[in-house]
C-alpha atoms as a PDB file:
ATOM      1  CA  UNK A   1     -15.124   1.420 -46.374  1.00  0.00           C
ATOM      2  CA  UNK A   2     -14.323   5.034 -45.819  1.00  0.00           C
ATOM      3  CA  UNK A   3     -10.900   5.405 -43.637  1.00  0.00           C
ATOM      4  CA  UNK A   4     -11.346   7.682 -40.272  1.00  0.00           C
ATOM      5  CA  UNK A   5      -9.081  11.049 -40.016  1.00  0.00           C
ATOM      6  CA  UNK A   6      -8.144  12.778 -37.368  1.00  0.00           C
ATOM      7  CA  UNK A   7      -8.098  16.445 -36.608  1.00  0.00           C
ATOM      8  CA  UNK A   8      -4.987  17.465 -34.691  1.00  0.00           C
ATOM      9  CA  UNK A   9      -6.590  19.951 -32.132  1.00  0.00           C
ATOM     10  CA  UNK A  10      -3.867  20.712 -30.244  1.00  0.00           C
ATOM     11  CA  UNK A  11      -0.031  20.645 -29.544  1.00  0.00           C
ATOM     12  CA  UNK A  12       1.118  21.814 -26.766  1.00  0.00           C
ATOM     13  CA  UNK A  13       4.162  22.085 -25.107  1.00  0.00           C
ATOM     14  CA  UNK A  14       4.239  19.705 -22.287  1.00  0.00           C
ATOM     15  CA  UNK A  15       8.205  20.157 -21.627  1.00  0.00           C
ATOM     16  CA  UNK A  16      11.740  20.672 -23.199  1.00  0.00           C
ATOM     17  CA  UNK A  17      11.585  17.536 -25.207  1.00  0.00           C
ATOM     18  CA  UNK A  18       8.033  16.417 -25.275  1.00  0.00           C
ATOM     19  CA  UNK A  19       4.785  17.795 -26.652  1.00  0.00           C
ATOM     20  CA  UNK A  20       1.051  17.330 -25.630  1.00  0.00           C
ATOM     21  CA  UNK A  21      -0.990  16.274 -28.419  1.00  0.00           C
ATOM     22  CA  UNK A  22      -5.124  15.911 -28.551  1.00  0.00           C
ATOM     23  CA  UNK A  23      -7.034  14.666 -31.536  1.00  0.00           C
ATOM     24  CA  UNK A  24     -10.662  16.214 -32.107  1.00  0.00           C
ATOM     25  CA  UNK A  25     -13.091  13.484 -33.107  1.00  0.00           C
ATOM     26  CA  UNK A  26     -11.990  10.846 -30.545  1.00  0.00           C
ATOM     27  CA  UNK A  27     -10.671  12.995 -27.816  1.00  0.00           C
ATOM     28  CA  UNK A  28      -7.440  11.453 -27.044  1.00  0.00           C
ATOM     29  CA  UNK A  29      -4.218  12.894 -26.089  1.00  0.00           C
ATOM     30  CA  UNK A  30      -1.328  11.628 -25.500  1.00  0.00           C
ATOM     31  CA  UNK A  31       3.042  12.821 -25.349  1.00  0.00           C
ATOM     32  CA  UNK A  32       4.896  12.715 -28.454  1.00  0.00           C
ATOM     33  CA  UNK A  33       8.864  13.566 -28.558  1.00  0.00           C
ATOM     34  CA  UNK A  34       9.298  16.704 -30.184  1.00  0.00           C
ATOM     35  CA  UNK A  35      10.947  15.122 -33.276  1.00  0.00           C
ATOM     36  CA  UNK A  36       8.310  12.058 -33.454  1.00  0.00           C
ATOM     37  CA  UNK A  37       6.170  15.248 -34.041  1.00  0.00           C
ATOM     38  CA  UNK A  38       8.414  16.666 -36.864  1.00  0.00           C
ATOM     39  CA  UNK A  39       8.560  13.257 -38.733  1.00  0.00           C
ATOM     40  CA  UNK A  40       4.951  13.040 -38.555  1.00  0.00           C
ATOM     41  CA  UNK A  41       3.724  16.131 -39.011  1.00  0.00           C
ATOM     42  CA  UNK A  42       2.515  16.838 -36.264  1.00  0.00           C
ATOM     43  CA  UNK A  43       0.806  20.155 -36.104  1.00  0.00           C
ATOM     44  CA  UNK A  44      -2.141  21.785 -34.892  1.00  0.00           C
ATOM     45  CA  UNK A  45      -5.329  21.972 -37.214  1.00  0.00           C
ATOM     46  CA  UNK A  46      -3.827  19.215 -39.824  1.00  0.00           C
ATOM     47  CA  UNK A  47      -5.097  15.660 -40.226  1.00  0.00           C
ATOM     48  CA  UNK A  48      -3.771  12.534 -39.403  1.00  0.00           C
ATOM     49  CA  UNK A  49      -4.332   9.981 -41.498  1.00  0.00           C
ATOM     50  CA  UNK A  50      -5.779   6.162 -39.958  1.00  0.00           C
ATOM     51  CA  UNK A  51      -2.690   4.624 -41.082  1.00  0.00           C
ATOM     52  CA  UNK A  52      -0.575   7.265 -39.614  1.00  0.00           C
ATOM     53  CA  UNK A  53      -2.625   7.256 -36.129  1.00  0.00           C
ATOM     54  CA  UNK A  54      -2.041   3.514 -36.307  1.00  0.00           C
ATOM     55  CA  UNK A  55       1.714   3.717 -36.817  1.00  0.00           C
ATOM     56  CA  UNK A  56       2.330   5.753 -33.330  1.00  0.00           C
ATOM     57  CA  UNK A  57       0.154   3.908 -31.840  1.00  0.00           C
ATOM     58  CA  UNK A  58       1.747   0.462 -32.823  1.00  0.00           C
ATOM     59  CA  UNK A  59       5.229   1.575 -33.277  1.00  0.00           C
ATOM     60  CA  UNK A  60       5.685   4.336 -30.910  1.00  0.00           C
ATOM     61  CA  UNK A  61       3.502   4.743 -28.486  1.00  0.00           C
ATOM     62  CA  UNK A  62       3.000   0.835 -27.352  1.00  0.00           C
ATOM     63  CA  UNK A  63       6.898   0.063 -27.789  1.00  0.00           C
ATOM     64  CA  UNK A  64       7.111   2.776 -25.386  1.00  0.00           C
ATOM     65  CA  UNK A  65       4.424   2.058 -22.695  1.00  0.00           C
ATOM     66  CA  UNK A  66       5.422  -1.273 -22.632  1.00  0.00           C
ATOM     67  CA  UNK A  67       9.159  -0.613 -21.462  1.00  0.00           C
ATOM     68  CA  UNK A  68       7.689   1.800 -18.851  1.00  0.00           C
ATOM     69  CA  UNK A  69       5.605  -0.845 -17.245  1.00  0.00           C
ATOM     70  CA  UNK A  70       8.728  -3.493 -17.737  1.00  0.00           C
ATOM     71  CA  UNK A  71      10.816  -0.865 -15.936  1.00  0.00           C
ATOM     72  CA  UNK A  72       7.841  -0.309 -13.593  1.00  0.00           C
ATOM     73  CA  UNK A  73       7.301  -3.768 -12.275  1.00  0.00           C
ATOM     74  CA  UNK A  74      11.570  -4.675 -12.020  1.00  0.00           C
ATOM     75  CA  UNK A  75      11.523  -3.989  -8.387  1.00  0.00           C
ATOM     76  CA  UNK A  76       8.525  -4.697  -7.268  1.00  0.00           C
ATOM     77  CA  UNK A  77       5.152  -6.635  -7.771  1.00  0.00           C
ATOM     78  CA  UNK A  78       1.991  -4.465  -9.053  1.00  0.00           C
ATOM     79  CA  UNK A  79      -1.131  -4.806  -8.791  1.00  0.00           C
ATOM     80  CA  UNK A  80      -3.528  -4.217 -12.545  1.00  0.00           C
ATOM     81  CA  UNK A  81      -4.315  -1.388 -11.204  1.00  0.00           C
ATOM     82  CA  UNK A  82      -1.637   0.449 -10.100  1.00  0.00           C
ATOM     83  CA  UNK A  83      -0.046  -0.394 -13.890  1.00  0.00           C
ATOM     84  CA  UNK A  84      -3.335   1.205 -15.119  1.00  0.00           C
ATOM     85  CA  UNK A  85      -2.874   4.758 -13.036  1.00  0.00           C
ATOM     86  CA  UNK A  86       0.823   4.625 -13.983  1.00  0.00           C
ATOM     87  CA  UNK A  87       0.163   4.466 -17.899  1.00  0.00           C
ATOM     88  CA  UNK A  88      -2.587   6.825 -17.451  1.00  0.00           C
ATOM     89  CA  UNK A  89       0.181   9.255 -15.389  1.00  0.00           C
ATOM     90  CA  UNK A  90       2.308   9.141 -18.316  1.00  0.00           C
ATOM     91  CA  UNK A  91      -1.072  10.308 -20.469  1.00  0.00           C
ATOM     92  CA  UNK A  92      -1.357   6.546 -22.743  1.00  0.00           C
ATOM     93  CA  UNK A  93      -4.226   6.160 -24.677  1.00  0.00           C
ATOM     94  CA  UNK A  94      -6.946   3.530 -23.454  1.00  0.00           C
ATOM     95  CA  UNK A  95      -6.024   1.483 -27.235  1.00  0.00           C
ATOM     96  CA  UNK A  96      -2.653   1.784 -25.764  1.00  0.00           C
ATOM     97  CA  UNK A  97      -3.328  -0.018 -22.406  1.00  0.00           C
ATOM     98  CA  UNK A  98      -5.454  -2.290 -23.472  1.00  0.00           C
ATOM     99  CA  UNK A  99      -2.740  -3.051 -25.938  1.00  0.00           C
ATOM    100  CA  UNK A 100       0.333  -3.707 -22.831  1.00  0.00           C
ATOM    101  CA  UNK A 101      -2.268  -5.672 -21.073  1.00  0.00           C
ATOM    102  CA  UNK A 102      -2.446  -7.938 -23.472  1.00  0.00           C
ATOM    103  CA  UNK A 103       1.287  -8.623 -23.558  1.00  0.00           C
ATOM    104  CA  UNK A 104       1.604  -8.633 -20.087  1.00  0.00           C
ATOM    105  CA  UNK A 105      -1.277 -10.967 -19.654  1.00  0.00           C
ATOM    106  CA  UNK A 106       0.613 -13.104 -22.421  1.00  0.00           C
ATOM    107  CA  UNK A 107       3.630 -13.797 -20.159  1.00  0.00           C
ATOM    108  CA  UNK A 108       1.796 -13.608 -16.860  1.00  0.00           C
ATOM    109  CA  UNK A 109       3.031 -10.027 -15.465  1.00  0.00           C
ATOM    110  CA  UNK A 110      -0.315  -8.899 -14.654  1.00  0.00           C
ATOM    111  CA  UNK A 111      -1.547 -11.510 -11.929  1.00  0.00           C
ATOM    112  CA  UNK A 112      -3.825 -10.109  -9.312  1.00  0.00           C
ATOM    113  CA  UNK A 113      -4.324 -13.795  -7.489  1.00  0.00           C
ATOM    114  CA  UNK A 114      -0.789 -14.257  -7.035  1.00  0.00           C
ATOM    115  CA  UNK A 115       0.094 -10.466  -6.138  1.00  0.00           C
ATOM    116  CA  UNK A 116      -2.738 -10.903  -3.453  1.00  0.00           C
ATOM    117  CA  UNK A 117      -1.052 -14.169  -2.216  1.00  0.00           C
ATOM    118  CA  UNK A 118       1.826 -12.554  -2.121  1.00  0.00           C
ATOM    119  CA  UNK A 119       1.292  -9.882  -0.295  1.00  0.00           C
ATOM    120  CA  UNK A 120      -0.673 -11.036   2.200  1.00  0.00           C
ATOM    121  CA  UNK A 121       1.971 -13.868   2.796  1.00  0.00           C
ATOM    122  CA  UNK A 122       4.071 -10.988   3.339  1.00  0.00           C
ATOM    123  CA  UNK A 123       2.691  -9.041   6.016  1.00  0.00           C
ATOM    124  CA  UNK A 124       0.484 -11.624   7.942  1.00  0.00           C
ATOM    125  CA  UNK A 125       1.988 -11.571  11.008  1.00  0.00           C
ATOM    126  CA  UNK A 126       2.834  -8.300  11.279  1.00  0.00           C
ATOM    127  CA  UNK A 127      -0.345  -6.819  10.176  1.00  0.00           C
ATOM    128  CA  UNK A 128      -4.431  -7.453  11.004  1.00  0.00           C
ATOM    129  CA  UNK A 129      -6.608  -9.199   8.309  1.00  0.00           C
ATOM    130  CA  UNK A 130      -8.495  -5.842   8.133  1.00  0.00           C
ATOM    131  CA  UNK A 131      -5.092  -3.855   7.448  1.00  0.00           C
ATOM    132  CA  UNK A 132      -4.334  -6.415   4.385  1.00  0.00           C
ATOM    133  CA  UNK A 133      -7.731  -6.029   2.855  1.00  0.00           C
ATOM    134  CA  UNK A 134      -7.512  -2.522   2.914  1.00  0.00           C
ATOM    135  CA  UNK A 135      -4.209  -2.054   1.721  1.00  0.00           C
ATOM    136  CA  UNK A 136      -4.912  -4.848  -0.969  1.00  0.00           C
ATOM    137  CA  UNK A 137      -8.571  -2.299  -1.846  1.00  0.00           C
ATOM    138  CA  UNK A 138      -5.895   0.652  -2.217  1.00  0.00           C
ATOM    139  CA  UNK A 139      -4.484  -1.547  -4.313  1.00  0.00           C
ATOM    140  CA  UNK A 140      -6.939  -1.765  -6.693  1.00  0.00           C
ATOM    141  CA  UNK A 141      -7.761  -5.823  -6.116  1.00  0.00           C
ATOM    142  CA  UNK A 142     -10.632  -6.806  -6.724  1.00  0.00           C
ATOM    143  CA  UNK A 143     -12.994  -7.511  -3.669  1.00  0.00           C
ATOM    144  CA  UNK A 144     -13.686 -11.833  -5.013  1.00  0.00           C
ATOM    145  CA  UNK A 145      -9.488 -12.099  -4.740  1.00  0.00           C
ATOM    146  CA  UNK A 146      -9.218 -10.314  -1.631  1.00  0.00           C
ATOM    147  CA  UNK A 147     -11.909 -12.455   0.089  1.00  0.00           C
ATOM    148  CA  UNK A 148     -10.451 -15.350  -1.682  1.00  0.00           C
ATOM    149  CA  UNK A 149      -6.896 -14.509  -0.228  1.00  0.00           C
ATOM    150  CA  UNK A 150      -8.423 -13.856   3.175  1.00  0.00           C
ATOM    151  CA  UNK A 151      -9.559 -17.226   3.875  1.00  0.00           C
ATOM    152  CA  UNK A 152      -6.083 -18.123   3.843  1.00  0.00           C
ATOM    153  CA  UNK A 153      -5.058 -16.637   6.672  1.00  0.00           C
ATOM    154  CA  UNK A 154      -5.445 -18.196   9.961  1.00  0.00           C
ATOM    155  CA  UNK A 155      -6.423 -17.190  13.804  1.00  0.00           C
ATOM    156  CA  UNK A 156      -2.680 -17.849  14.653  1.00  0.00           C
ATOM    157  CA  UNK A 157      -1.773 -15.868  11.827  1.00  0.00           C
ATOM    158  CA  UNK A 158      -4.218 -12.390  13.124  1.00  0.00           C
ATOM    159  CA  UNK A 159      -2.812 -13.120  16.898  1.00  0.00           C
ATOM    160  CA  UNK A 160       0.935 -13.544  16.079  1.00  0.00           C
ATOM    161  CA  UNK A 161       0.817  -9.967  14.067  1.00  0.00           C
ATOM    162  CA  UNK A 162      -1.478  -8.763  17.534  1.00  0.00           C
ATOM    163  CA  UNK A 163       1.144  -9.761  19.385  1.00  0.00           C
ATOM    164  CA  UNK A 164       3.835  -8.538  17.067  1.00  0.00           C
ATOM    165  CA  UNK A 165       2.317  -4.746  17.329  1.00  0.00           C
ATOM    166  CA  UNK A 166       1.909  -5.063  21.053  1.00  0.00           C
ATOM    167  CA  UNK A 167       5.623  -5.555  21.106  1.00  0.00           C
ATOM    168  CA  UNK A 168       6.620  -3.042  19.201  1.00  0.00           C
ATOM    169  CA  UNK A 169       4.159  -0.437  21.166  1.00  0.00           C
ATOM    170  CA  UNK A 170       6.495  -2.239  24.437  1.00  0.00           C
ATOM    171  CA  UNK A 171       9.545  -2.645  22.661  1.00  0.00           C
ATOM    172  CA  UNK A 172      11.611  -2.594  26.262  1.00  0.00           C
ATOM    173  CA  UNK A 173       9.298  -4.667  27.959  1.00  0.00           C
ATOM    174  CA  UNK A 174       5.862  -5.403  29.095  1.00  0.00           C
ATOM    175  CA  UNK A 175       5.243  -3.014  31.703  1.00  0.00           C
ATOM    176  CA  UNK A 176       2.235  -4.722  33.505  1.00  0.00           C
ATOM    177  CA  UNK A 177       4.340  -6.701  36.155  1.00  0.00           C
ATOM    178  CA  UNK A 178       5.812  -6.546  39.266  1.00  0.00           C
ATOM    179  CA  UNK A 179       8.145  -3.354  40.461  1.00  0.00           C
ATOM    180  CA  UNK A 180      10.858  -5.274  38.233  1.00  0.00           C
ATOM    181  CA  UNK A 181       9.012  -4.939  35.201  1.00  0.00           C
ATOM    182  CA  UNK A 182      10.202  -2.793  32.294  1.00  0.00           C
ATOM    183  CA  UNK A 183       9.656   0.787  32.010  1.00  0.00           C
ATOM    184  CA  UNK A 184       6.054   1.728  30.271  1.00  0.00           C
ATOM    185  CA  UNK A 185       6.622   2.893  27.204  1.00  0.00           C
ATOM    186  CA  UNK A 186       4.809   6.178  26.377  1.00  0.00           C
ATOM    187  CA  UNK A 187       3.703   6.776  22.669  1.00  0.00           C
ATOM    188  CA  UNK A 188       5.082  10.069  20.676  1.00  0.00           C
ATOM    189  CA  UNK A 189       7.173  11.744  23.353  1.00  0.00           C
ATOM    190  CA  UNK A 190      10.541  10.355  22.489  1.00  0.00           C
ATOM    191  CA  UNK A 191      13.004  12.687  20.435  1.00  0.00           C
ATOM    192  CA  UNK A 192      12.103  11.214  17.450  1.00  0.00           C
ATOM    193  CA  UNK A 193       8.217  11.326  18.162  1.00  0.00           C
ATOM    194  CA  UNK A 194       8.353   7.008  18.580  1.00  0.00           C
ATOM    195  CA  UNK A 195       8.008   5.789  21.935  1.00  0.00           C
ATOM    196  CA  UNK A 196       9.947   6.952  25.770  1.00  0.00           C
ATOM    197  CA  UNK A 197      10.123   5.826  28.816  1.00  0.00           C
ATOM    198  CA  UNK A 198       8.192   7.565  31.747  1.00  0.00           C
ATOM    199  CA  UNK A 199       6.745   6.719  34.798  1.00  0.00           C
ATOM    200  CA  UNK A 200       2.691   6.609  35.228  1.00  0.00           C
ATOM    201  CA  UNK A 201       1.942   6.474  38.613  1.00  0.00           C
ATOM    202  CA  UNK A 202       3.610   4.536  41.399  1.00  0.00           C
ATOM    203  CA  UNK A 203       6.848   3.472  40.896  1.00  0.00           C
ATOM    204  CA  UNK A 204       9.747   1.668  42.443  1.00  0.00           C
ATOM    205  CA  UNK A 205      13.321   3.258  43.644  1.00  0.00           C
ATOM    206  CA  UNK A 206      15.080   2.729  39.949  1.00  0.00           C
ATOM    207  CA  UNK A 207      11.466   4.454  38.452  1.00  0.00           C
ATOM    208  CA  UNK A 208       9.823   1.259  37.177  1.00  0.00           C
ATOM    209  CA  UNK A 209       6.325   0.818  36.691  1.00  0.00           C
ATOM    210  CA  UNK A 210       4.452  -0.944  39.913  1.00  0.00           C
ATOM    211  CA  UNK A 211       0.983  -1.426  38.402  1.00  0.00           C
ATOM    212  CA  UNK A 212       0.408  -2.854  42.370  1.00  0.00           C
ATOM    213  CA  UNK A 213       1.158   0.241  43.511  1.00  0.00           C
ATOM    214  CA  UNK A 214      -0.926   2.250  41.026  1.00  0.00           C
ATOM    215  CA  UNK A 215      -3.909  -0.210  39.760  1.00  0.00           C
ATOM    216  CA  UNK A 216      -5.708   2.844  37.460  1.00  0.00           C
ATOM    217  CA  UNK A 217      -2.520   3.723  35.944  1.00  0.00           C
ATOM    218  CA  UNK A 218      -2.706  -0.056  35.254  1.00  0.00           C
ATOM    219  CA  UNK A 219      -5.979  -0.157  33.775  1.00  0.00           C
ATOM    220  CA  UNK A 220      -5.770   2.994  31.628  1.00  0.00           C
ATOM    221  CA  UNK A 221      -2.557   2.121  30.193  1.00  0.00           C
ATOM    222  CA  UNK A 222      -4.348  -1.428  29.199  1.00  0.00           C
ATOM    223  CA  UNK A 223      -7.536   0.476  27.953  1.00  0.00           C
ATOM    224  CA  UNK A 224      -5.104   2.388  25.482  1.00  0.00           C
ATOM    225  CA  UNK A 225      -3.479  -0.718  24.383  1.00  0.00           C
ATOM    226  CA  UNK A 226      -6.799  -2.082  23.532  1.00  0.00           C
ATOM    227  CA  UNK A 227      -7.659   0.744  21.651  1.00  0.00           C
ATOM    228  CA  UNK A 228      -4.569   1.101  19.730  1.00  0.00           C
ATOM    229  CA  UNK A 229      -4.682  -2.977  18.367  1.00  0.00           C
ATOM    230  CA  UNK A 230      -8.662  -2.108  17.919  1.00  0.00           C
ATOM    231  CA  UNK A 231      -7.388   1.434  15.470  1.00  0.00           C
ATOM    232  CA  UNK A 232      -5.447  -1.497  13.475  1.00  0.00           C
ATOM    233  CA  UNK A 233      -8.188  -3.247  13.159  1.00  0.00           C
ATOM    234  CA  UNK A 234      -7.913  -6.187  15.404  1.00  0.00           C
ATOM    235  CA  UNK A 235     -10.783  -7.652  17.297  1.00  0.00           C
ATOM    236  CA  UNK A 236     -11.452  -7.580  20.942  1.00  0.00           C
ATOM    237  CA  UNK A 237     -11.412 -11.242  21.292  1.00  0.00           C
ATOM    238  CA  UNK A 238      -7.630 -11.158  19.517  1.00  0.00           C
ATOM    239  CA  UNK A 239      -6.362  -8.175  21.006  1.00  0.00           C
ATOM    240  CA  UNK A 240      -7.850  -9.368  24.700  1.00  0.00           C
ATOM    241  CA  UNK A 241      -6.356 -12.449  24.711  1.00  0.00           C
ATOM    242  CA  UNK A 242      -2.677 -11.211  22.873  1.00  0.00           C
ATOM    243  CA  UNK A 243      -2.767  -8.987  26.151  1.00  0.00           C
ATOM    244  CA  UNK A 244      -2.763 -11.896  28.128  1.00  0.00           C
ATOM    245  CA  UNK A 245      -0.177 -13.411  26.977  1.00  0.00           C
ATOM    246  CA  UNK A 246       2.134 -10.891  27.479  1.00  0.00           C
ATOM    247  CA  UNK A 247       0.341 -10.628  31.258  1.00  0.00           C
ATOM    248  CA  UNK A 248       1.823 -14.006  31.592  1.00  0.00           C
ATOM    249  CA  UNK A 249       4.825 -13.646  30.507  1.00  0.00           C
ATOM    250  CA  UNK A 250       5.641 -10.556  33.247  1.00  0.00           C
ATOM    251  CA  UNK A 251       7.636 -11.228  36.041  1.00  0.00           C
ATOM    252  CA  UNK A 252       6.295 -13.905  38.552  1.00  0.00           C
ATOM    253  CA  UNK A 253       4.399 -12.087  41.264  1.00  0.00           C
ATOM    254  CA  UNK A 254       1.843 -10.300  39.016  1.00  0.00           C
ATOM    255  CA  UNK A 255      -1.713 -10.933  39.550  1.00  0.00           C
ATOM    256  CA  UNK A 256      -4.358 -10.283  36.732  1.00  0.00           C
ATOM    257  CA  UNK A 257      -6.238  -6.740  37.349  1.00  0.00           C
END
């Protein structure tokens, strides 16, 4: 059997200590170490041998992909995908992935199932079902796990996180009660750009909110809220009746508008 060469294309200078190298006939490039290409001979126009192409790719270039990744996941979980654009960043060849995978698949780094778990664990309550699938998409997940994750999450779990943003958007207090309610809390004109306190419409003598006083200010302020749990992908139904809770928990003397 006759034994593939490779024509060395190109080497280019990729930066102080590493060079970009491409090889003709199966149009792969990947970063060698300036030396690695002096003790291979590395140069433009000159073949590389199979055995040599095999050597950096088994005892150069996978060594070295595979600490990246190790390094890569030692603070945090990844998905396969996002350990895929990260050796592709740092220009490995396809034989080389495929090659990390396989060790990573041998010791169980590379879980998708669990990562979704995970992560959804992590943020239900906090964030809608629709947020989590998207973010998990971003992700690269596959669509099967994420819909297989998803039916693990519960009603209670998609109102708790409703209620959990609503909270935050009223962080000082509900605003829909009596004149001894909370201030409303007005998106983006604090000095920060987060959330202020203003007045919207009738108020009392110490400038709280008096949605009896000033029912559309009442209404529109509601609308908004509605609209903002709806951008985060909440349903009506969820988002209608997390607003009601928080109605009922106002100040005694309110009466549903």
């Amino acid at each position: 059997m006759t034994k593939m060469e490779y024509i060395i294309a190109e080497v280019e200078n990729y930066d102080s200590k590493r060079n970009k190298v491409k090889l003709d006939a199966v149009e792969v490039a990947f970063l060698l170490y300036k030396g690695e290409c002096r003790k291979y001979g590395i140069e433009r126009g000159k073949l590389l041998s199979e055995e040599q192409y095999t050597e950096l790719i088994e005892a150069v270039l996978v060594p070295r992909a595979r600490k990246r990744v190790l390094y890569y996941l030692k603070n945090a979980d990844r998905t396969r995908e996002q350990i895929k654009r990260k050796l592709r960043e740092g220009m490995y060849p396809e034989q080389v992935i495929d090659r990390v995978f396989e060790f990573l698949d041998r010791y169980g780094f590379a879980d998708d199932e669990g990562y979704a778990e995970r992560y959804a664990d992590e943020l239900k309550g906090d964030r809608s079902a629709a947020e989590i699938r998207q973010k998990l998409l971003q992700r690269g997940v596959d669509r099967t796990v994420i819909d297989q994750t998803m039916e693990e999450l519960t009603e209670e779990d998609e109102l708790a996180a409703c209620l959990a943003c609503l909270r935050k958007r009223y962080r000082r207090g509900f605003p829909f009660g009596t004149a001894a309610a909370a201030d409303i809390i007005i998106p983006g004109t604090g000095a920060d750009g987060g959330f202020d306190t203003a007045s919207a419409g009738g108020t009392d003598t110490a400038g709280h909110f008096d949605p009896g006083r000033d029912k559309p200010a009442y209404r529109d302020e509601r609308r908004k809220a509605l609209a903002a749990l709806a951008r985060k992908g909440f349903s009506y139904g969820t988002a209608e009746r997390a607003m009601r809770i928080l109605e009922e928990e106002a100040p005694e003397g309110f009466e549903n508008r």
